[in-house]
Structures are given as C-alpha cells and as structure tokens.
Protein backbone atom coordinates (compact mmCIF):
# COMPACT_ATOMS: atom_id res chain seq x y z
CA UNK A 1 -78.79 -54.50 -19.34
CA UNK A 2 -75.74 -54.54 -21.43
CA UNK A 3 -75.21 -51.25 -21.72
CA UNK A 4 -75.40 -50.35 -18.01
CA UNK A 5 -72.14 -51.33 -17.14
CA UNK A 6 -70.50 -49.49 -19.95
CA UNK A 7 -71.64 -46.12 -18.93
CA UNK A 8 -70.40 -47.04 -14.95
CA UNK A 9 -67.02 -48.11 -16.69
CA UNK A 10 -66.42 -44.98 -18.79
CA UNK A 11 -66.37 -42.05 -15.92
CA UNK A 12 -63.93 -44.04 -14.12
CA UNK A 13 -61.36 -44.74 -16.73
CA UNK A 14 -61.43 -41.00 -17.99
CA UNK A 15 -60.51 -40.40 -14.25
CA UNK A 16 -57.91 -43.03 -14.28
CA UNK A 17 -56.30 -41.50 -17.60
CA UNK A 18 -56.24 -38.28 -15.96
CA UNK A 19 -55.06 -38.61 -12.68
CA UNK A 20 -51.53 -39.04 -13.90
CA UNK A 21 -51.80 -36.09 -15.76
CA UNK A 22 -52.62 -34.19 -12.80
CA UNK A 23 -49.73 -35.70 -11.17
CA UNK A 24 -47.40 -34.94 -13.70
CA UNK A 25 -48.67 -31.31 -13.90
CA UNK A 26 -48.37 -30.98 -10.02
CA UNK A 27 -44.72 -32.55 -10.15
CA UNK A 28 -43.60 -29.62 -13.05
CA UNK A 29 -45.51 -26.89 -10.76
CA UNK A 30 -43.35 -27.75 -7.65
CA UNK A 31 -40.30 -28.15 -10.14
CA UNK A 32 -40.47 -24.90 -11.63
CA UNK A 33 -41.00 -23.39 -8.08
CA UNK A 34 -38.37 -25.20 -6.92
CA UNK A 35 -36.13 -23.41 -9.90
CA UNK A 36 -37.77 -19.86 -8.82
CA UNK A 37 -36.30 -20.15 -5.27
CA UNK A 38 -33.00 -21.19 -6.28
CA UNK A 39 -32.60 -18.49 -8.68
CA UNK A 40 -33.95 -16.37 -6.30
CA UNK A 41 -31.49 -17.28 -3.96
CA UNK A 42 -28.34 -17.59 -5.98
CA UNK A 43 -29.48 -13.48 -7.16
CA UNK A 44 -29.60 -12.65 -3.98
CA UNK A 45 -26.32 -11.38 -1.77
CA UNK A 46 -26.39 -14.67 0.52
CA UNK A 47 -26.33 -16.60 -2.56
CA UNK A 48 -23.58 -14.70 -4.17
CA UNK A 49 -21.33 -14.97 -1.50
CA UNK A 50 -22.09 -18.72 -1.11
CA UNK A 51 -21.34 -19.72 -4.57
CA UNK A 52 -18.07 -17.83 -4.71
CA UNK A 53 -16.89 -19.41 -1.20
CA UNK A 54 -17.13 -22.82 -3.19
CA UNK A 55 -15.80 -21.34 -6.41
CA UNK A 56 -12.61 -20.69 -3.58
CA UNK A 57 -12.60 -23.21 -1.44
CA UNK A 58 -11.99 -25.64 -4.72
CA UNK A 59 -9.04 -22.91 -6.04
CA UNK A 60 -7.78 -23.20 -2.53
CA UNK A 61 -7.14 -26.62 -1.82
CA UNK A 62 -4.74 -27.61 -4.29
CA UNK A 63 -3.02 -24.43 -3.67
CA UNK A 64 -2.31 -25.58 0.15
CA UNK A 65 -0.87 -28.91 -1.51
CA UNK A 66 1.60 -27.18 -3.90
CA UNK A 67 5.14 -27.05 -2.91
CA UNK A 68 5.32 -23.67 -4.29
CA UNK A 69 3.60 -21.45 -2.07
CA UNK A 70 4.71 -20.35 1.15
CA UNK A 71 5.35 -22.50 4.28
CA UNK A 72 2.61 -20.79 6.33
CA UNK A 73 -0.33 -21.59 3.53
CA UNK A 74 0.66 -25.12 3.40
CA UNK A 75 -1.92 -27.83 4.02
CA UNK A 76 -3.85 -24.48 5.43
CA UNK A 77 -6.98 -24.29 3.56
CA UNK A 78 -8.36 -21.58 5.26
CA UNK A 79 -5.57 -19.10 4.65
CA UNK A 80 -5.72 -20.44 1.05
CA UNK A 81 -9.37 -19.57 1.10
CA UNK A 82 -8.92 -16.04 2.23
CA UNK A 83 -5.61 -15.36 -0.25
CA UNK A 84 -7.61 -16.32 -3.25
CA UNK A 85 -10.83 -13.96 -2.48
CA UNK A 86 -7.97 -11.56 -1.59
CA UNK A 87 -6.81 -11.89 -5.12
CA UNK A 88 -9.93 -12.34 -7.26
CA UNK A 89 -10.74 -8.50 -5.21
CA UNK A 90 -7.23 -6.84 -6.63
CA UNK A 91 -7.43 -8.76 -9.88
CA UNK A 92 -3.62 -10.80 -9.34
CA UNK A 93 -2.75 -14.21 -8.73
CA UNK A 94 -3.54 -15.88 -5.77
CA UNK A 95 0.53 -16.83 -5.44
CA UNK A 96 1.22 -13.41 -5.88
CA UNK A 97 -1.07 -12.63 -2.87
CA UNK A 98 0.52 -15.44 -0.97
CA UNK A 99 3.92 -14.28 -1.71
CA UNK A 100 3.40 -10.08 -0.50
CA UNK A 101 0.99 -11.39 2.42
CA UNK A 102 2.91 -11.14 5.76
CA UNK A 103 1.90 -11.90 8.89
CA UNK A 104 3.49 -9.55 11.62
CA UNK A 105 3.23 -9.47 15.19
CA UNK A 106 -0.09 -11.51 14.72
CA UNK A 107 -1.14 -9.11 11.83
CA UNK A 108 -1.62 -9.47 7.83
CA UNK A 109 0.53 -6.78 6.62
CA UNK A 110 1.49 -6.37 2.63
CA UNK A 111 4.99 -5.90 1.42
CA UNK A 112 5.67 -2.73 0.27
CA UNK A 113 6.91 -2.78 -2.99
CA UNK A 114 3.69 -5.13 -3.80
CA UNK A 115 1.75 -1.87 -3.01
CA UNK A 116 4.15 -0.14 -5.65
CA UNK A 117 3.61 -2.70 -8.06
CA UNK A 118 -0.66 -2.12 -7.96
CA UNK A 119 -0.20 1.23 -8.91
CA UNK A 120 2.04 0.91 -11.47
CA UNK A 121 0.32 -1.91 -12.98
CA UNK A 122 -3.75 -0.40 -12.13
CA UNK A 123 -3.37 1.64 -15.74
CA UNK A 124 -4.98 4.44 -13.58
CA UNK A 125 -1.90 6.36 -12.70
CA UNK A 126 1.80 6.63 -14.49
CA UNK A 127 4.72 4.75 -12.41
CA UNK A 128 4.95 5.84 -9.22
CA UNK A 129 7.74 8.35 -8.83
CA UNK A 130 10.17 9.48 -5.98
CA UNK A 131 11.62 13.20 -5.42
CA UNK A 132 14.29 12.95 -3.39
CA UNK A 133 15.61 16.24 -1.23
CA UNK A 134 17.81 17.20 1.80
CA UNK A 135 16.87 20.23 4.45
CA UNK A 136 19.50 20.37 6.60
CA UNK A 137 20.01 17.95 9.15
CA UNK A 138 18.03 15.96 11.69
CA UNK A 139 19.23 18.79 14.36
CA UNK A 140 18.99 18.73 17.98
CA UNK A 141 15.79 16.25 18.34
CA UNK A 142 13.98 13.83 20.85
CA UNK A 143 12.75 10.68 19.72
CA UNK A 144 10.69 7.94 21.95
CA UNK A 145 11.69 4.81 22.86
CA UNK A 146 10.11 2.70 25.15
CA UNK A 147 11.70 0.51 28.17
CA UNK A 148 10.13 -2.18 30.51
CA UNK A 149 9.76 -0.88 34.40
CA UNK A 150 10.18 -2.78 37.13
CA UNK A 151 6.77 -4.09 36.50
CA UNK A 152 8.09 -5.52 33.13
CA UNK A 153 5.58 -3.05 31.26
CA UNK A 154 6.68 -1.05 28.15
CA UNK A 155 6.78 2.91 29.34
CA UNK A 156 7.50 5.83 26.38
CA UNK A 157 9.93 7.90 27.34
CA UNK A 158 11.61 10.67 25.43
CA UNK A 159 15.62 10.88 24.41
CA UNK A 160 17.74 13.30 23.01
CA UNK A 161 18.92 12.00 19.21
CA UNK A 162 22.64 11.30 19.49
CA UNK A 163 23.59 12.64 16.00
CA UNK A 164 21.99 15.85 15.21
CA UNK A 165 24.56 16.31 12.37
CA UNK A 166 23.01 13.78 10.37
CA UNK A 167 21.44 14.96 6.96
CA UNK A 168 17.71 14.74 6.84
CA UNK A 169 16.42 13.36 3.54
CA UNK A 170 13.07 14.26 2.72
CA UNK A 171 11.16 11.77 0.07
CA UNK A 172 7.72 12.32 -1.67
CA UNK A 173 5.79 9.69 -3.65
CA UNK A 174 4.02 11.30 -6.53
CA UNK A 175 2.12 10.28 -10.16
CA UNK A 176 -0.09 11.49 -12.71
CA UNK A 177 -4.07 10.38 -12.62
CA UNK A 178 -4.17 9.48 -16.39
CA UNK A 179 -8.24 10.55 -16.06
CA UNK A 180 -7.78 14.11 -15.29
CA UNK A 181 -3.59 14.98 -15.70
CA UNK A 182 -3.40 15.60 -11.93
CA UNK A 183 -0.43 15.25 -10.09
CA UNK A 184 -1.12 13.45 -7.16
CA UNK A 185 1.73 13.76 -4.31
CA UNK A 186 2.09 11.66 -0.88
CA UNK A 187 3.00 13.38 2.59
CA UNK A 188 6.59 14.15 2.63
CA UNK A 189 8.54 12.18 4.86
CA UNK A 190 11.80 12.47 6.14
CA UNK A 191 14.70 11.24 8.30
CA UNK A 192 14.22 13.42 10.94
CA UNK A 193 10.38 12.19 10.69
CA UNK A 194 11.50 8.89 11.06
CA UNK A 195 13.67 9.64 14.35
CA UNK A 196 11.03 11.55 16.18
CA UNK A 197 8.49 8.97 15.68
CA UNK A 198 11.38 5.80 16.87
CA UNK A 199 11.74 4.35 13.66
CA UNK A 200 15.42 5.14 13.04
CA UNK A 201 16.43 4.37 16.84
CA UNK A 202 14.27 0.91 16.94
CA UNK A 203 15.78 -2.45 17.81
CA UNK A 204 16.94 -4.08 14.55
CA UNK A 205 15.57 -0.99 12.39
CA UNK A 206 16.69 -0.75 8.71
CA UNK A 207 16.64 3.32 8.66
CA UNK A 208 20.56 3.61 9.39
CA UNK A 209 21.98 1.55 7.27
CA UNK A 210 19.33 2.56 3.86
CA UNK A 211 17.56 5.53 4.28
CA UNK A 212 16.88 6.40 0.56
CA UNK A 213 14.93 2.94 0.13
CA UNK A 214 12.62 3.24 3.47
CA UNK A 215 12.19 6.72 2.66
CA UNK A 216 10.56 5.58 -0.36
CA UNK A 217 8.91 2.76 1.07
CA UNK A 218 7.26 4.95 3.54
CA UNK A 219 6.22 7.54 1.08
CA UNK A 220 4.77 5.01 -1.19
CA UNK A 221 2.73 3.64 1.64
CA UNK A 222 1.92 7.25 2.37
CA UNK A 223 0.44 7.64 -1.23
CA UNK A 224 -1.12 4.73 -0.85
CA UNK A 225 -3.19 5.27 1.86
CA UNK A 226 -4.29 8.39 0.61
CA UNK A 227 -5.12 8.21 -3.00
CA UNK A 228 -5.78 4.41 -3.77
CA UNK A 229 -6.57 2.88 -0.04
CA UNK A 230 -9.13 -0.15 -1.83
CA UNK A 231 -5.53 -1.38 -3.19
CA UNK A 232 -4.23 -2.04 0.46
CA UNK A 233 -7.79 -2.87 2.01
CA UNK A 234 -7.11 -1.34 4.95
CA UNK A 235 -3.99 -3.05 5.64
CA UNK A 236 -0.90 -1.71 6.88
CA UNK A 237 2.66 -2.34 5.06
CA UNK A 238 5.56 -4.95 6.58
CA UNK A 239 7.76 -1.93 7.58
CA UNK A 240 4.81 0.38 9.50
CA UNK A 241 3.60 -2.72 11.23
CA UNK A 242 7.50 -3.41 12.14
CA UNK A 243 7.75 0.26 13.75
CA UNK A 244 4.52 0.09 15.91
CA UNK A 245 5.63 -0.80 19.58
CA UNK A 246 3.03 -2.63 21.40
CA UNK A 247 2.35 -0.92 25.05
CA UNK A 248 0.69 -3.20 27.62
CA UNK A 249 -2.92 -2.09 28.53
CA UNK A 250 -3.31 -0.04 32.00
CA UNK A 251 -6.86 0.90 33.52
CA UNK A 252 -6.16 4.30 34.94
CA UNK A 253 -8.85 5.28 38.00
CA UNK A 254 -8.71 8.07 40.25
CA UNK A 255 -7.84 7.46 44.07
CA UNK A 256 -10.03 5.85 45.91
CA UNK A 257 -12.19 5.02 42.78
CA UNK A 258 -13.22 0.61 43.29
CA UNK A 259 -13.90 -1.51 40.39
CA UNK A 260 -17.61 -0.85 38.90
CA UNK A 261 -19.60 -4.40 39.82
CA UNK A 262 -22.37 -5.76 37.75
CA UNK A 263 -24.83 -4.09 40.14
CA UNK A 264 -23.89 -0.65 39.59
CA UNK A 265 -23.52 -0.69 35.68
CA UNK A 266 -27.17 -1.57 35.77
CA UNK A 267 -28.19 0.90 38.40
CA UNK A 268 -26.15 3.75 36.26
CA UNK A 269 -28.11 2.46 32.80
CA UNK A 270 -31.26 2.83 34.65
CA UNK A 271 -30.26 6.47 35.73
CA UNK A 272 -29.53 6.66 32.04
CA UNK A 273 -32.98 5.82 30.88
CA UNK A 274 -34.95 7.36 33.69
CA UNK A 275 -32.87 10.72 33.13
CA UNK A 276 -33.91 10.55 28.88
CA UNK A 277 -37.45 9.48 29.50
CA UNK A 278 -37.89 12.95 31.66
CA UNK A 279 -36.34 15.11 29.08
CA UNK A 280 -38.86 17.00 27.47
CA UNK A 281 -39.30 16.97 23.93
CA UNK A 282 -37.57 19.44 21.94
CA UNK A 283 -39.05 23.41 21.43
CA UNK A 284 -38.03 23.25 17.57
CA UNK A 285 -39.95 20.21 16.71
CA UNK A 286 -44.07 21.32 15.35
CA UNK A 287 -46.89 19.44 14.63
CA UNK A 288 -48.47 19.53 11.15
CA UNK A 289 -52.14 21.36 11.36
C-alpha cells in the first residue's frame, strides 16, 4: 500500500522536470529562427538599403545643425540625407558634396570644376588637360534667342550674330587612361559653338567677358559625360543648366481636331486590342514535332 503512491508520484515529476526543458528548447528554436530571418533580411537588397538609410540619416542630422554647411542644407535633414549617400557613392566628403551641389532652376546641378577635380583625383586617368586653338572667326552666324509673344510665351527665333569678326576659340578636354595609355579626348567646342546654340548672346551669360575658362568648363563637362558619366550621375553642370531656356508647353492639334474625352481613349484601346487579337500568328514561328 505504501508503495502505490510512489510509482503514481514518479511519472509525474519526470514530466514536471521536463516540461521546462521543452520550453526552453522551444524558446532557442524560435530564437534562432528569429536570427535566420533577420540575417536573411539584412542580406537581402531591402535590407541593405534599409540599414544604410539609418547609417545616413544619423551622419545627416548633425550635418543640418552645423554652421558650416550651406544655407540651403540647414536644419534640412532630408537634403542632408541625400548629400551623404551622394558622397559615400563618389567616395568624398559629404561637405564637399554639399559645397559643388547646386540647385538651378529647380534642378541639382554640380559645379564644374568639382567634375574636374573627380577625374583628377579618381587615379584612373592623368590631370585633365586643355588644348587650346583658334579657326578663324565666329563669321557671319545665326544664333537663337527666344522672346515672350503677346501671349507672354517664350518663342525661338533666329538672329544674325552682331560680330562676325570675333575669333573663335576652339577647346578640347583630353587625358591619358592609366589602364591602357589611351588618350581619351572630349568633343571640341568652340566660340562660335557657343553662339549658335545662345550661350554667348544669353541674358547675364559669362561667354563675353571669359571665353578661355567656359571653353574649358564646357569641354570638361563634355569629357565628362562621355568617358566617366557614373562621376556626374546623370547630372548636368551649373553652367549647361544656366544655358537651357525653358519654353512653355503647347499642345499642337490639327484644325478642327476636339480634345480626346475619357470615352474615346477607351473606345481607341479597345480598337487596339480587338485589332491585335485578329492578327494572325506569325508564318516564321514552327512547332516542335
């Protein structure tokens, strides 16, 4: 009679001993899993870019609290943000980025002689050199210009350059690819290039009064964008974006033509899809036997 209650006893206290065990083994289970997913995730692209937005985002904000960077980043995170991933891509100083970043006419634009600087610094080409030459002059040229209408819209219109007599300088960028001794040499550009496209003529233009240094400016952004375009990711230089005139949009329809509605864009898709469905399948496609 003794021993009956023993034997009842035992089975239940080996469960009791191992139930935490089981719960303990559970907890490391859903632990490690826990450390899969995460290192799953942080491998992955979404990850990636996640971690180095807060890698940023902590650079940026003290940068848009220092009195040394330029008025427009100031207590602007965001543009902080976007400067440093800027620089961490081109391998500089976020200040530096801040200081060649320029925003004109509502577009980030880089100073040119930032671009210059990349090259010469990138240890994959020798300093960026300028050949200077003169052919001729500018000649009897036109040039556009554009003027506002009676509408108050900006119209091109074509003008005769006033002083043919002046010499045309002609400016390449060139330098050596250290990797295979090539010389590598920009698009020649020249004054009278720069009065038939309106740069010279424009509204508070810097062509008359130093040609030699926007010749080189030009070239260099010339080079540039040909042979090293990841160093200006995409974007254009301070003086390009200065010369672009912006044109006011006009929808041009023929006589008579009335505004498409709603209603007939989807009646024209539908034509669309009735019209491909009918086509029959092309003669040059076969079917494997």
């Amino acid at each position: 009679m003794c021993t009956q209650p023993e034997q009842s006893t035992a089975p239940q206290a080996n469960i009791d001993e191992q139930l935490p065990l089981e719960l303990r083994k559970a907890s490391m289970e859903v632990q490690l899993a826990t450390l899969r997913a995460n290192a799953e995730y942080n491998a992955s692209p979404a990850g990636q870019m996640q971690r180095q937005f807060e890698t940023y985002q902590r650079i940026a904000k003290p940068l848009s609290e220092s009195a040394f960077v330029p008025a427009a980043y100031k207590g602007n995170i965001g543009d902080c943000i976007i400067a440093v991933e800027m620089a961490a891509r081109l391998g500089v100083f976020p200040l530096t980025v801040m200081q060649n970043l320029c925003i004109v006419k509502g577009n980030p634009t880089w100073k040119s002689r930032f671009l210059i600087g990349c090259v010469n610094t990138c240890g994959r080409y020798s300093t960026l050199d300028y050949r200077m030459t003169v052919d001729g002059t500018v000649g009897s040229v036109q040039y556009k210009t554009w003027e506002k209408d009676a509408t108050g819209k900006n119209r091109e219109i074509l003008k005769t350059f006033p002083q043919p007599q002046l010499p045309n300088l002609v400016c390449v960028a060139f330098a050596t690819e250290r990797a295979t001794g090539k010389v590598l040499t920009s698009t020649p550009v020249s004054v009278r290039m720069a009065v038939q496209e309106g740069w010279y003529s424009k509204d508070g233009s810097k062509w008359p009064s130093m040609p030699e240094q926007m010749l080189r400016y030009r070239a260099a952004s010339f080079w540039v964008s040909t042979f090293a375009p990841e160093m200006s990711m995409g974007f254009r230089t301070e003086e390009e974006q200065r010369d672009i005139v912006d044109v006011d949009f006009e929808e041009v329809r023929q006589s008579g033509q009335s505004k498409p509605t709603p209603a007939s864009i989807d009646e024209a898709k539908e034509k669309l899809r009735n019209r491909a469905a009918k086509q029959p399948k092309s003669a040059t496609s076969t079917e494997m036997p």
